[in-house]
PDB file of N, CA and C in Angstrom:
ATOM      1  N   UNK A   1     -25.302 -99.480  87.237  1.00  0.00           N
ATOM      2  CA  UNK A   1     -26.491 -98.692  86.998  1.00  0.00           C
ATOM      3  C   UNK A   1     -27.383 -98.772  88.236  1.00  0.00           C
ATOM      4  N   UNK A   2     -28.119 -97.795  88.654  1.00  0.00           N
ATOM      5  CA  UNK A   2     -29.090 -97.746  89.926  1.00  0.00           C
ATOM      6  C   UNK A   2     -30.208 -98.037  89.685  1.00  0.00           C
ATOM      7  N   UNK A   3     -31.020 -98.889  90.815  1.00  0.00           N
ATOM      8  CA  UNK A   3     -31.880 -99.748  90.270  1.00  0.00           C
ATOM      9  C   UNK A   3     -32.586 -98.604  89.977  1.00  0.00           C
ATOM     10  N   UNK A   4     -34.375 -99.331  90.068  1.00  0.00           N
ATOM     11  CA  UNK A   4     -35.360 -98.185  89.829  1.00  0.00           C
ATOM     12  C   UNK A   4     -35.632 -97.336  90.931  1.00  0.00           C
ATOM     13  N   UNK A   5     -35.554 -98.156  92.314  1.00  0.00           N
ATOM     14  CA  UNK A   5     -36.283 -97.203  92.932  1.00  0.00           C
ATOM     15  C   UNK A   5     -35.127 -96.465  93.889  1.00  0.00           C
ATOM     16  N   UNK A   6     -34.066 -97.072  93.987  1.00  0.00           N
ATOM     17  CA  UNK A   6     -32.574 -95.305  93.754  1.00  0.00           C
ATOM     18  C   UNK A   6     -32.589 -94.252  93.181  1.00  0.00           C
ATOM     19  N   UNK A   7     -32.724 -94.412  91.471  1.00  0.00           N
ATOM     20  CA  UNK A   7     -33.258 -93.557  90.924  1.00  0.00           C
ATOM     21  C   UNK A   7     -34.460 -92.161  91.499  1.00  0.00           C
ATOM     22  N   UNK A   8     -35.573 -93.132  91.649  1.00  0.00           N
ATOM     23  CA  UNK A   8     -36.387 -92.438  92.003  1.00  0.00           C
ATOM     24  C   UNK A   8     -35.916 -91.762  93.534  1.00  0.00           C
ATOM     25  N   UNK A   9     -35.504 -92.108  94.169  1.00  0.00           N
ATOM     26  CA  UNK A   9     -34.625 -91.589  95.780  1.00  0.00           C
ATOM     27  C   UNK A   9     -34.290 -90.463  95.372  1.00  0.00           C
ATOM     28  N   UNK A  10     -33.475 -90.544  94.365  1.00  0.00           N
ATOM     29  CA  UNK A  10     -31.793 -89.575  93.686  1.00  0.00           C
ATOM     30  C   UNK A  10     -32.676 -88.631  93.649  1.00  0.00           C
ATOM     31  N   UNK A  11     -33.912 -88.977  92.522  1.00  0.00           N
ATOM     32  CA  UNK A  11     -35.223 -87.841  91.687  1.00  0.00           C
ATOM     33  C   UNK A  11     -35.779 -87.255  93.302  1.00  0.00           C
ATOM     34  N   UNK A  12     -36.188 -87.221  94.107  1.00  0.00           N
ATOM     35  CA  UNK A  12     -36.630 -87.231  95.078  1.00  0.00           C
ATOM     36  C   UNK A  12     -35.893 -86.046  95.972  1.00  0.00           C
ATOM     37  N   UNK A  13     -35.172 -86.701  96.172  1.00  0.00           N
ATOM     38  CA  UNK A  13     -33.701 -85.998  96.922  1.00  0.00           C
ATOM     39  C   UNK A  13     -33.312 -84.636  96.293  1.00  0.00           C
ATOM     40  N   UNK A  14     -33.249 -84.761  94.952  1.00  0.00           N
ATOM     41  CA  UNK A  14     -32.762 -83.593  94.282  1.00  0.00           C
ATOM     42  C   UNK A  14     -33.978 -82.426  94.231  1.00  0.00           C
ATOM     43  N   UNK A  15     -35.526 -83.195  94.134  1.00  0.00           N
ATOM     44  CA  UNK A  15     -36.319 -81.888  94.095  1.00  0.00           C
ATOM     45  C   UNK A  15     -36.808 -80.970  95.415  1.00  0.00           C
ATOM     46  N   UNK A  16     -36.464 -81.954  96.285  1.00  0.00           N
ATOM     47  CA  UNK A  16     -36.798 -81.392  98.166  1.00  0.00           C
ATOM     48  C   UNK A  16     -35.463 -80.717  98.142  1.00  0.00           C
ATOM     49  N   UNK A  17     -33.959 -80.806  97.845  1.00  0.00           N
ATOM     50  CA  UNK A  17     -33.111 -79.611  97.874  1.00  0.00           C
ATOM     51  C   UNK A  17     -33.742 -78.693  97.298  1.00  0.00           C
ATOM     52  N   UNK A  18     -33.919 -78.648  96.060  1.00  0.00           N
ATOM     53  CA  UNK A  18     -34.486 -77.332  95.064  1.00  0.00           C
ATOM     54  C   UNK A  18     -35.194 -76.778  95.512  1.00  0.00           C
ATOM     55  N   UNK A  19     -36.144 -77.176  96.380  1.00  0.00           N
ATOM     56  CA  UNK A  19     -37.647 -76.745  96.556  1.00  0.00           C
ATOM     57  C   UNK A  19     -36.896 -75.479  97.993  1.00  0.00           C
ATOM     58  N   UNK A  20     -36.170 -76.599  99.051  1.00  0.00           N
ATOM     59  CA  UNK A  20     -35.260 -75.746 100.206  1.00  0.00           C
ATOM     60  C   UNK A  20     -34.788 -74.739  99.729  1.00  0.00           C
ATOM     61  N   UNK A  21     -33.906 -74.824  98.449  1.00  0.00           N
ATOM     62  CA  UNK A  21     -33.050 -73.488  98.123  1.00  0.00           C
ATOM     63  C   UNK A  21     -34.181 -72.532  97.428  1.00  0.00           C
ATOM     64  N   UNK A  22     -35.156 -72.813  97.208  1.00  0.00           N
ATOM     65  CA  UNK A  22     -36.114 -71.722  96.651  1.00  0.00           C
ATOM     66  C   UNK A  22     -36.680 -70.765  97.632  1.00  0.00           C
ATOM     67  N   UNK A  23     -37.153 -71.880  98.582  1.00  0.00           N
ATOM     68  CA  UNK A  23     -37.432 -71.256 100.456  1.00  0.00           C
ATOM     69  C   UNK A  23     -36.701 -70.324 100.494  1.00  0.00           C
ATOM     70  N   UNK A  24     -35.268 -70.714 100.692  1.00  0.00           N
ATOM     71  CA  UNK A  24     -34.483 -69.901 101.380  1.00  0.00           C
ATOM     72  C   UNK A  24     -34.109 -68.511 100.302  1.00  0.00           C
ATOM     73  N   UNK A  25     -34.335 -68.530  99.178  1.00  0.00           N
ATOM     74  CA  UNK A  25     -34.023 -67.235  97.889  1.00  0.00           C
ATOM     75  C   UNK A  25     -35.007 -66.856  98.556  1.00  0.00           C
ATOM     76  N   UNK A  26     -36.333 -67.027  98.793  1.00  0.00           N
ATOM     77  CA  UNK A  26     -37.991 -65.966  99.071  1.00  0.00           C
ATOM     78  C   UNK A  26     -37.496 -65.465 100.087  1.00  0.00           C
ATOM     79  N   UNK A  27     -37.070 -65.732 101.083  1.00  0.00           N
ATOM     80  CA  UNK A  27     -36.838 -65.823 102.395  1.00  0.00           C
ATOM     81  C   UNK A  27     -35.694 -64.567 102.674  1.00  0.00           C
ATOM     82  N   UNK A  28     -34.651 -65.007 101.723  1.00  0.00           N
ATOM     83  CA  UNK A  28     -33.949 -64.041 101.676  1.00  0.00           C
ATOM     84  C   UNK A  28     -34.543 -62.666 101.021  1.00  0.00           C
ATOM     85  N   UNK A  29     -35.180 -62.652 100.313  1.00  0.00           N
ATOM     86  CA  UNK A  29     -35.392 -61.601  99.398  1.00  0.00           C
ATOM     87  C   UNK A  29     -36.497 -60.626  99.937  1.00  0.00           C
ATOM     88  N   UNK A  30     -37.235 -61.123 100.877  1.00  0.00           N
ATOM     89  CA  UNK A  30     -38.750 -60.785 101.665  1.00  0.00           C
ATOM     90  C   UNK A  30     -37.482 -59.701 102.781  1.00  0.00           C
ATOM     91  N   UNK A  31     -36.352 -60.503 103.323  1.00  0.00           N
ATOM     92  CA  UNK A  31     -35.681 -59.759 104.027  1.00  0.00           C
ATOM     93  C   UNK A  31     -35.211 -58.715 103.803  1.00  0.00           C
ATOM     94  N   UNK A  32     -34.639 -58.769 102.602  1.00  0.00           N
ATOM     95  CA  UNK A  32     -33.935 -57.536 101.942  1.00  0.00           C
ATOM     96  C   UNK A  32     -35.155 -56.413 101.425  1.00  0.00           C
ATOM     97  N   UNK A  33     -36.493 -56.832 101.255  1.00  0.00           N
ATOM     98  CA  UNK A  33     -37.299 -55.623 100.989  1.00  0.00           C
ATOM     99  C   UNK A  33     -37.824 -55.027 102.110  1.00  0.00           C
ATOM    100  N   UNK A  34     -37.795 -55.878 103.217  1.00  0.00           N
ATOM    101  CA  UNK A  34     -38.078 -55.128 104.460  1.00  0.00           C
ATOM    102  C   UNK A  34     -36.965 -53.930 104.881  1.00  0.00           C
ATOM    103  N   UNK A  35     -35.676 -54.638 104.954  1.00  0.00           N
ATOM    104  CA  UNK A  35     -34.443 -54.048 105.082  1.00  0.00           C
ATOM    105  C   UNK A  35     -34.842 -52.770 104.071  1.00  0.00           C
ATOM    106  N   UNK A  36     -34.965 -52.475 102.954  1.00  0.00           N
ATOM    107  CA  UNK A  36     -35.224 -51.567 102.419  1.00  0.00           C
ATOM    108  C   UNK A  36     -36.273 -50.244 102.462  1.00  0.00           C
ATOM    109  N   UNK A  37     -37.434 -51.099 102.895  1.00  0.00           N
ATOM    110  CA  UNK A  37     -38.488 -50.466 103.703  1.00  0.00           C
ATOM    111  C   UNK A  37     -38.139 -49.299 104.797  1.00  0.00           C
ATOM    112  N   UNK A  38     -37.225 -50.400 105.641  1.00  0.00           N
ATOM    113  CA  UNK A  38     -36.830 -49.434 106.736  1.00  0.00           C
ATOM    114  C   UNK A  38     -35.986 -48.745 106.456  1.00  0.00           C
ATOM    115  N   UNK A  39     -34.583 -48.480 105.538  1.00  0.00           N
ATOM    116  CA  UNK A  39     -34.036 -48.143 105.185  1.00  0.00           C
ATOM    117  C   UNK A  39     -34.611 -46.568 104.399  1.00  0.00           C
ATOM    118  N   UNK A  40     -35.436 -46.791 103.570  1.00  0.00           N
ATOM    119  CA  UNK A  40     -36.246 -45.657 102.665  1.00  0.00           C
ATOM    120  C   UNK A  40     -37.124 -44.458 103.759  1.00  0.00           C
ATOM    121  N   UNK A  41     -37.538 -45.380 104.511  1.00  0.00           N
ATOM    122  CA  UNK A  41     -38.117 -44.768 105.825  1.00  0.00           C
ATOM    123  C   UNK A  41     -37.736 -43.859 106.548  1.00  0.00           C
ATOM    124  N   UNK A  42     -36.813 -44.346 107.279  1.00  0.00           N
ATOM    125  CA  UNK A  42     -35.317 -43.171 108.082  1.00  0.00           C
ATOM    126  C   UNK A  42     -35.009 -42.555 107.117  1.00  0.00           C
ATOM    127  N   UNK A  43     -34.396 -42.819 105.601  1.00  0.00           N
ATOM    128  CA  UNK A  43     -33.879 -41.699 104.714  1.00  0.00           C
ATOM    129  C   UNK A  43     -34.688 -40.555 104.691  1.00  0.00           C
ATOM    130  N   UNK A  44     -36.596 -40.666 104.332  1.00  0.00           N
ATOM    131  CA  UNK A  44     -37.386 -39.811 104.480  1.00  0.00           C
ATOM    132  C   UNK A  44     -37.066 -38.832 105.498  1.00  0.00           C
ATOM    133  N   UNK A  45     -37.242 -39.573 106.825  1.00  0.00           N
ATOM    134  CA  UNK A  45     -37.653 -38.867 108.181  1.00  0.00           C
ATOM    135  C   UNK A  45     -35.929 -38.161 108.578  1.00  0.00           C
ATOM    136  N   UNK A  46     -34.983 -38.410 107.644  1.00  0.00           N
ATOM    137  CA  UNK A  46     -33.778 -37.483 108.009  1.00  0.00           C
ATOM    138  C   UNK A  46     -34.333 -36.314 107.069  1.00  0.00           C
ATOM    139  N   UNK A  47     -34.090 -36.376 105.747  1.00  0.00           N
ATOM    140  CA  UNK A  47     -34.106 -35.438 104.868  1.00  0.00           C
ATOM    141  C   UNK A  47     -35.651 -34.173 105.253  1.00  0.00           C
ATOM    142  N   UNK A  48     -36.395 -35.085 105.797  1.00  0.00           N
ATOM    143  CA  UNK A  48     -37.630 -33.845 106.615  1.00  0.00           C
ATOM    144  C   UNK A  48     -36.941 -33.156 107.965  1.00  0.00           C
ATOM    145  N   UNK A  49     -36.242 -33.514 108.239  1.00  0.00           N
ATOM    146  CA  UNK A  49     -35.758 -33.139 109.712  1.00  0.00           C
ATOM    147  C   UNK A  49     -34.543 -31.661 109.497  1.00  0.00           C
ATOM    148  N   UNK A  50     -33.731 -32.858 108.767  1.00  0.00           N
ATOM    149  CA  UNK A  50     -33.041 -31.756 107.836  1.00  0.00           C
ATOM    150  C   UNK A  50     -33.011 -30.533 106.909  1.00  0.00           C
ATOM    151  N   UNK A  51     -34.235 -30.359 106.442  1.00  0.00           N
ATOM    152  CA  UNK A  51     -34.557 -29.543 105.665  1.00  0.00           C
ATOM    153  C   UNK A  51     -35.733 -28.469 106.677  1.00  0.00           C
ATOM    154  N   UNK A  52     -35.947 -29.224 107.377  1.00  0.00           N
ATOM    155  CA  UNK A  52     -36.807 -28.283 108.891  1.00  0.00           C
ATOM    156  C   UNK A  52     -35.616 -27.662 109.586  1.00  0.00           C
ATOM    157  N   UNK A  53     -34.819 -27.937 110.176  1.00  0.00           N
ATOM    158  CA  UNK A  53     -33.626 -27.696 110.641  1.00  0.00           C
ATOM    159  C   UNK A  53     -32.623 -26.335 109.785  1.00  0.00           C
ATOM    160  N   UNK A  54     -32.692 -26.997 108.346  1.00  0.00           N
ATOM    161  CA  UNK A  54     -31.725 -25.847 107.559  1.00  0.00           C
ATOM    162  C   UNK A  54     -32.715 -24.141 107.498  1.00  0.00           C
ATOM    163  N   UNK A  55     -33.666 -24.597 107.280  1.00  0.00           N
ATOM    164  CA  UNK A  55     -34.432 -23.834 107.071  1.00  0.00           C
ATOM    165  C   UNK A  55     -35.134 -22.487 107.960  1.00  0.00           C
ATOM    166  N   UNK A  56     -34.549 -23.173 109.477  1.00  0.00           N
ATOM    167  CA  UNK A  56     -34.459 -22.304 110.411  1.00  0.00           C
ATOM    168  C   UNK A  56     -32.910 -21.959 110.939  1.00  0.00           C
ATOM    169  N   UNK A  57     -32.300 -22.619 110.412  1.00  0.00           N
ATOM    170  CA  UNK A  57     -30.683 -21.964 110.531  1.00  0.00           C
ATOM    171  C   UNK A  57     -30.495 -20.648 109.334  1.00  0.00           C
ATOM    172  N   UNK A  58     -30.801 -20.829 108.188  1.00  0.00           N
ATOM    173  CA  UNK A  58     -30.645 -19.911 107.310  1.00  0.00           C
ATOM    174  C   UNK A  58     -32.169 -18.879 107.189  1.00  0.00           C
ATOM    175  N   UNK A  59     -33.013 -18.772 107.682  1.00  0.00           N
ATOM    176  CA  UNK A  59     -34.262 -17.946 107.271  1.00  0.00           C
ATOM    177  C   UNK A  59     -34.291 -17.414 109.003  1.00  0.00           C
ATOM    178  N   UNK A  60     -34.437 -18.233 110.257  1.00  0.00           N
ATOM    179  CA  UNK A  60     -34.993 -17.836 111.532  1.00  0.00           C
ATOM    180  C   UNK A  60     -36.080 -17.995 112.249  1.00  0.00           C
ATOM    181  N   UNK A  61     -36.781 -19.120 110.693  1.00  0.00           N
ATOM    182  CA  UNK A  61     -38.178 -19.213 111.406  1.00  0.00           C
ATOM    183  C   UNK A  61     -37.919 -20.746 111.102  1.00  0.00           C
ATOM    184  N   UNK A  62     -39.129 -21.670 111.354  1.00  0.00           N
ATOM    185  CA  UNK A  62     -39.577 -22.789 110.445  1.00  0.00           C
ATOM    186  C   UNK A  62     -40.335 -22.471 109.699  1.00  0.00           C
ATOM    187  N   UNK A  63     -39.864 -23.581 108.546  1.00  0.00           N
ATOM    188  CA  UNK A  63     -41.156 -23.753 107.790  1.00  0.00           C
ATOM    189  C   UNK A  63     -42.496 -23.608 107.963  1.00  0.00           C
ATOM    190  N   UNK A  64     -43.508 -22.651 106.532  1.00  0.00           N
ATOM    191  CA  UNK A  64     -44.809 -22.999 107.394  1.00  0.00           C
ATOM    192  C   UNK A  64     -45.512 -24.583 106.604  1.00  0.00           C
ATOM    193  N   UNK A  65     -44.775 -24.728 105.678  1.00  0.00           N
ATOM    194  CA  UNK A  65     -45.339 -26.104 105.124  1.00  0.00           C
ATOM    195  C   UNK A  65     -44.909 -27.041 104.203  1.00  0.00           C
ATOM    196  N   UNK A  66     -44.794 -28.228 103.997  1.00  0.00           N
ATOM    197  CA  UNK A  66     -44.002 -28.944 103.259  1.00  0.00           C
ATOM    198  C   UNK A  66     -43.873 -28.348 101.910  1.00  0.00           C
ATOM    199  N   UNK A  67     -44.417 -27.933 101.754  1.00  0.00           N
ATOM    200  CA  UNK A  67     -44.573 -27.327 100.029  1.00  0.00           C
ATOM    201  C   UNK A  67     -43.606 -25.921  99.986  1.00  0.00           C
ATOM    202  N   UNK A  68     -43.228 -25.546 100.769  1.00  0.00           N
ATOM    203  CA  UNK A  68     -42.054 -24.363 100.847  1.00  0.00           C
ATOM    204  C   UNK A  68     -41.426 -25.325 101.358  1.00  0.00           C
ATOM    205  N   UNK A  69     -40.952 -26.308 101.728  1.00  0.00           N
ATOM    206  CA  UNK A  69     -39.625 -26.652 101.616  1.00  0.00           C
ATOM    207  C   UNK A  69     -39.109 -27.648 100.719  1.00  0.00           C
ATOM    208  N   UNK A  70     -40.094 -27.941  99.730  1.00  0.00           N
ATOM    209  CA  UNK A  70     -39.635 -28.669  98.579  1.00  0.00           C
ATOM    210  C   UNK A  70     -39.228 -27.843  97.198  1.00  0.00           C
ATOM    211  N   UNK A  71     -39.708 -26.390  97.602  1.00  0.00           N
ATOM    212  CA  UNK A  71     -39.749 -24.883  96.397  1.00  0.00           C
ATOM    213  C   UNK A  71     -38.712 -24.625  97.185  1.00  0.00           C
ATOM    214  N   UNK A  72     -38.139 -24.240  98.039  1.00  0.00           N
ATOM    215  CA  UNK A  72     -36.603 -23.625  98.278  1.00  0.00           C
ATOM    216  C   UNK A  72     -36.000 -24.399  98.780  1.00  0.00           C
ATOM    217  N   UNK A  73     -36.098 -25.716  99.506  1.00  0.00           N
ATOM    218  CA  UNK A  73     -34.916 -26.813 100.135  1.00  0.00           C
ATOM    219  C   UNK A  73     -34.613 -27.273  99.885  1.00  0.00           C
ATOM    220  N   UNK A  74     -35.340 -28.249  98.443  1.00  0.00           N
ATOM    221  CA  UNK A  74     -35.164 -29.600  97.414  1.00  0.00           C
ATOM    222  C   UNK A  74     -35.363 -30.513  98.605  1.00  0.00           C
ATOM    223  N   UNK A  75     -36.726 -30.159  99.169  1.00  0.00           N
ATOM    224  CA  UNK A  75     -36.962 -31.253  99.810  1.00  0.00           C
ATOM    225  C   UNK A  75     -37.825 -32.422  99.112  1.00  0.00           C
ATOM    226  N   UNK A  76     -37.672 -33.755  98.617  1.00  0.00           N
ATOM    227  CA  UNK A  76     -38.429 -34.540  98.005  1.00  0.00           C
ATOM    228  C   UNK A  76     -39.293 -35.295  99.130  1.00  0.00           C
ATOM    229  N   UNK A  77     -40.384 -35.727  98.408  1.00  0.00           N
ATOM    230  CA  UNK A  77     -41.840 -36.157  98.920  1.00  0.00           C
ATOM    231  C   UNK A  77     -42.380 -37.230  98.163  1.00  0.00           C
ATOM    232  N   UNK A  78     -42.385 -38.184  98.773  1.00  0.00           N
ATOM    233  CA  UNK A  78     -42.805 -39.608  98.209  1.00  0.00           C
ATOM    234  C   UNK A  78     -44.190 -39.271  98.502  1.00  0.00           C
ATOM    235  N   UNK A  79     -45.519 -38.881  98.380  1.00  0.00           N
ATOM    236  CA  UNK A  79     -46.463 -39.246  98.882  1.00  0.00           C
ATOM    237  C   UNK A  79     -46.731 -40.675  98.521  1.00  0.00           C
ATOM    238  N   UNK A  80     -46.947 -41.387  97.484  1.00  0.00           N
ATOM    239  CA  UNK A  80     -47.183 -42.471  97.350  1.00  0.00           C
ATOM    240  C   UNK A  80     -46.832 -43.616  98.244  1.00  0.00           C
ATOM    241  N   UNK A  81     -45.466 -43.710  98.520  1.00  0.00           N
ATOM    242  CA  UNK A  81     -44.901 -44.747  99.809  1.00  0.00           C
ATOM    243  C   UNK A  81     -44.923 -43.939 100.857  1.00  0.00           C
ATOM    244  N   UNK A  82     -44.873 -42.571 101.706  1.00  0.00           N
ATOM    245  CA  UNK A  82     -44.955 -42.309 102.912  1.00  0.00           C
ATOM    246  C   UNK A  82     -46.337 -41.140 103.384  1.00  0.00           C
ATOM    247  N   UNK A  83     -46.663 -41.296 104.464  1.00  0.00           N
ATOM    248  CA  UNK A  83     -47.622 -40.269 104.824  1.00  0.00           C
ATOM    249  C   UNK A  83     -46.732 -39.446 105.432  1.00  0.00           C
ATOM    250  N   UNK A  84     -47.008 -37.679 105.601  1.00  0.00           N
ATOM    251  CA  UNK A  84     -46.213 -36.866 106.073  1.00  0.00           C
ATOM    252  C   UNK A  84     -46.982 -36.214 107.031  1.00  0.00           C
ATOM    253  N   UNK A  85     -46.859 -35.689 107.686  1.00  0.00           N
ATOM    254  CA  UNK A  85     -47.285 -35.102 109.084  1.00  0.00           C
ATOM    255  C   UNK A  85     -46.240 -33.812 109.403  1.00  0.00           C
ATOM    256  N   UNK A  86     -46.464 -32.848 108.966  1.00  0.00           N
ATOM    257  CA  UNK A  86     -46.266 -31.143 109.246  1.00  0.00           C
ATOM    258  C   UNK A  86     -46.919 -30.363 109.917  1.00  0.00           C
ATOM    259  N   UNK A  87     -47.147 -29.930 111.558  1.00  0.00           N
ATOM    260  CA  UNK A  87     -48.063 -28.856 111.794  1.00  0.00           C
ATOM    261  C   UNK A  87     -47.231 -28.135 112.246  1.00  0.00           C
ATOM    262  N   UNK A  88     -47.393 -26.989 111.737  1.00  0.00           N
ATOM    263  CA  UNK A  88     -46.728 -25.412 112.387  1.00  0.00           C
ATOM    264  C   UNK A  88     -47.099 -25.040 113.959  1.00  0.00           C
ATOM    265  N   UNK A  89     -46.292 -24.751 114.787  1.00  0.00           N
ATOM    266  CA  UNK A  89     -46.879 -24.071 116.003  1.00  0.00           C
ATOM    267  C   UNK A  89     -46.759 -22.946 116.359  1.00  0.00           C
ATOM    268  N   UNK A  90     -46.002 -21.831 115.520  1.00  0.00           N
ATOM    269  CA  UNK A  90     -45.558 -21.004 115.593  1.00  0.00           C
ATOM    270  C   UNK A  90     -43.937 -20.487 114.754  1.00  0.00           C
ATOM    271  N   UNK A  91     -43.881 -19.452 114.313  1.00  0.00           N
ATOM    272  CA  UNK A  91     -42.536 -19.213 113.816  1.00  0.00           C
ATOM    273  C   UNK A  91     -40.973 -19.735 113.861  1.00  0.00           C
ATOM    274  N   UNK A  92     -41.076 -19.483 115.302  1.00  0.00           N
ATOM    275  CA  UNK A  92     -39.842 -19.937 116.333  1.00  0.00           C
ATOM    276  C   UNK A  92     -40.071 -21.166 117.187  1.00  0.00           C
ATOM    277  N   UNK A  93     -41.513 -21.774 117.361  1.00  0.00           N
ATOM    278  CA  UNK A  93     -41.667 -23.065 117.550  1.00  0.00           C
ATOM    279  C   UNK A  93     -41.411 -24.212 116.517  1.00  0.00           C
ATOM    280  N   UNK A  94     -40.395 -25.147 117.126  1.00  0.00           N
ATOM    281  CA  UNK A  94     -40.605 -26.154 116.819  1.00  0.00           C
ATOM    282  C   UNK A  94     -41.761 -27.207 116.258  1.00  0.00           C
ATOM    283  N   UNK A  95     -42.054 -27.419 114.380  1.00  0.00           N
ATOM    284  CA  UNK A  95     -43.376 -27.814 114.371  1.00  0.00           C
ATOM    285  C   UNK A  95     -43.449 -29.331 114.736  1.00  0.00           C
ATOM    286  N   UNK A  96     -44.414 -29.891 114.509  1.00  0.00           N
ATOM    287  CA  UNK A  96     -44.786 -31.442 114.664  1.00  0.00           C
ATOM    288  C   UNK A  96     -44.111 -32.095 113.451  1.00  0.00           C
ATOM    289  N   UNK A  97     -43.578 -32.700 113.104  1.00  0.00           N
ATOM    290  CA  UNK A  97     -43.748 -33.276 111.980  1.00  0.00           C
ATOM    291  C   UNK A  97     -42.945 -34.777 112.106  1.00  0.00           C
ATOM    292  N   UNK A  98     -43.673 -35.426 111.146  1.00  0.00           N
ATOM    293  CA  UNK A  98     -43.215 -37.173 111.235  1.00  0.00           C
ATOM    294  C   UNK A  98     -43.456 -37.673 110.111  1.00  0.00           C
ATOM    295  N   UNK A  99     -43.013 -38.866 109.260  1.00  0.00           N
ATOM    296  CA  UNK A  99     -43.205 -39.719 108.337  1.00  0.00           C
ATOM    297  C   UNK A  99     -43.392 -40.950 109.044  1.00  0.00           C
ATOM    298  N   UNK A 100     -44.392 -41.794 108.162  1.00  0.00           N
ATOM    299  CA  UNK A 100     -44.539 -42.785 108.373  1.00  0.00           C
ATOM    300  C   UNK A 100     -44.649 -43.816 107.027  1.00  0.00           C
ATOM    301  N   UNK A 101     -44.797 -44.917 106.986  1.00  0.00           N
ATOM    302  CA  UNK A 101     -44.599 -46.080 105.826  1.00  0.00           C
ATOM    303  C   UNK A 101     -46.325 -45.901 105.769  1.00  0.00           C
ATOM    304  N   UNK A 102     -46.706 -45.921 104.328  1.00  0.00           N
ATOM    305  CA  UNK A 102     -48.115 -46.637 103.830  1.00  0.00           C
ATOM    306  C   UNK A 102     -48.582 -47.548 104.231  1.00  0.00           C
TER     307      UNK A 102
END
């Protein structure tokens, strides 16, 4: 049998692992929502690009605003997680447009 204060070592020992492997679950998991972050991000800023792009392959012009290309492109719009940035410069110009994270 282990004396008392082994015991208490063993008790000791076992809660500073636990406490490490908890670190390292947050740690991991903080990673993977960033990873996701950025991930959701680029998905946005393709599907705007893309739907700017189709939209002057099949019509001849660009878009004049996000809201016609979510009514004929199925373009979706997070406003809540991204800010969007659309300015028109002209028909046949190339407009501004960018997403960014909240």
């Amino acid at each position: 049998m282990l004396r008392p204060s082994l015991k208490n070592l063993a008790v000791l020992i076992t809660v500073v692992v636990f406490i490490l492997i908890i670190m390292q679950v947050s740690a991991s998991l903080e990673v993977l929502a960033q990873r996701s972050r950025v991930t959701g991000l680029d998905a946005a800023r393709v599907s705007l690009r893309r739907a700017v792009m189709q939209c002057y392959a099949l019509e001849g012009s660009y878009p004049p605003d996000l809201q016609y290309m979510t009514e004929y492109y199925g373009l979706q719009v997070d406003e809540s997680r991204y800010i969007y940035l659309y300015e028109t410069i002209g028909g046949n110009l190339l407009p501004v447009f960018e997403v960014t994270a909240r």
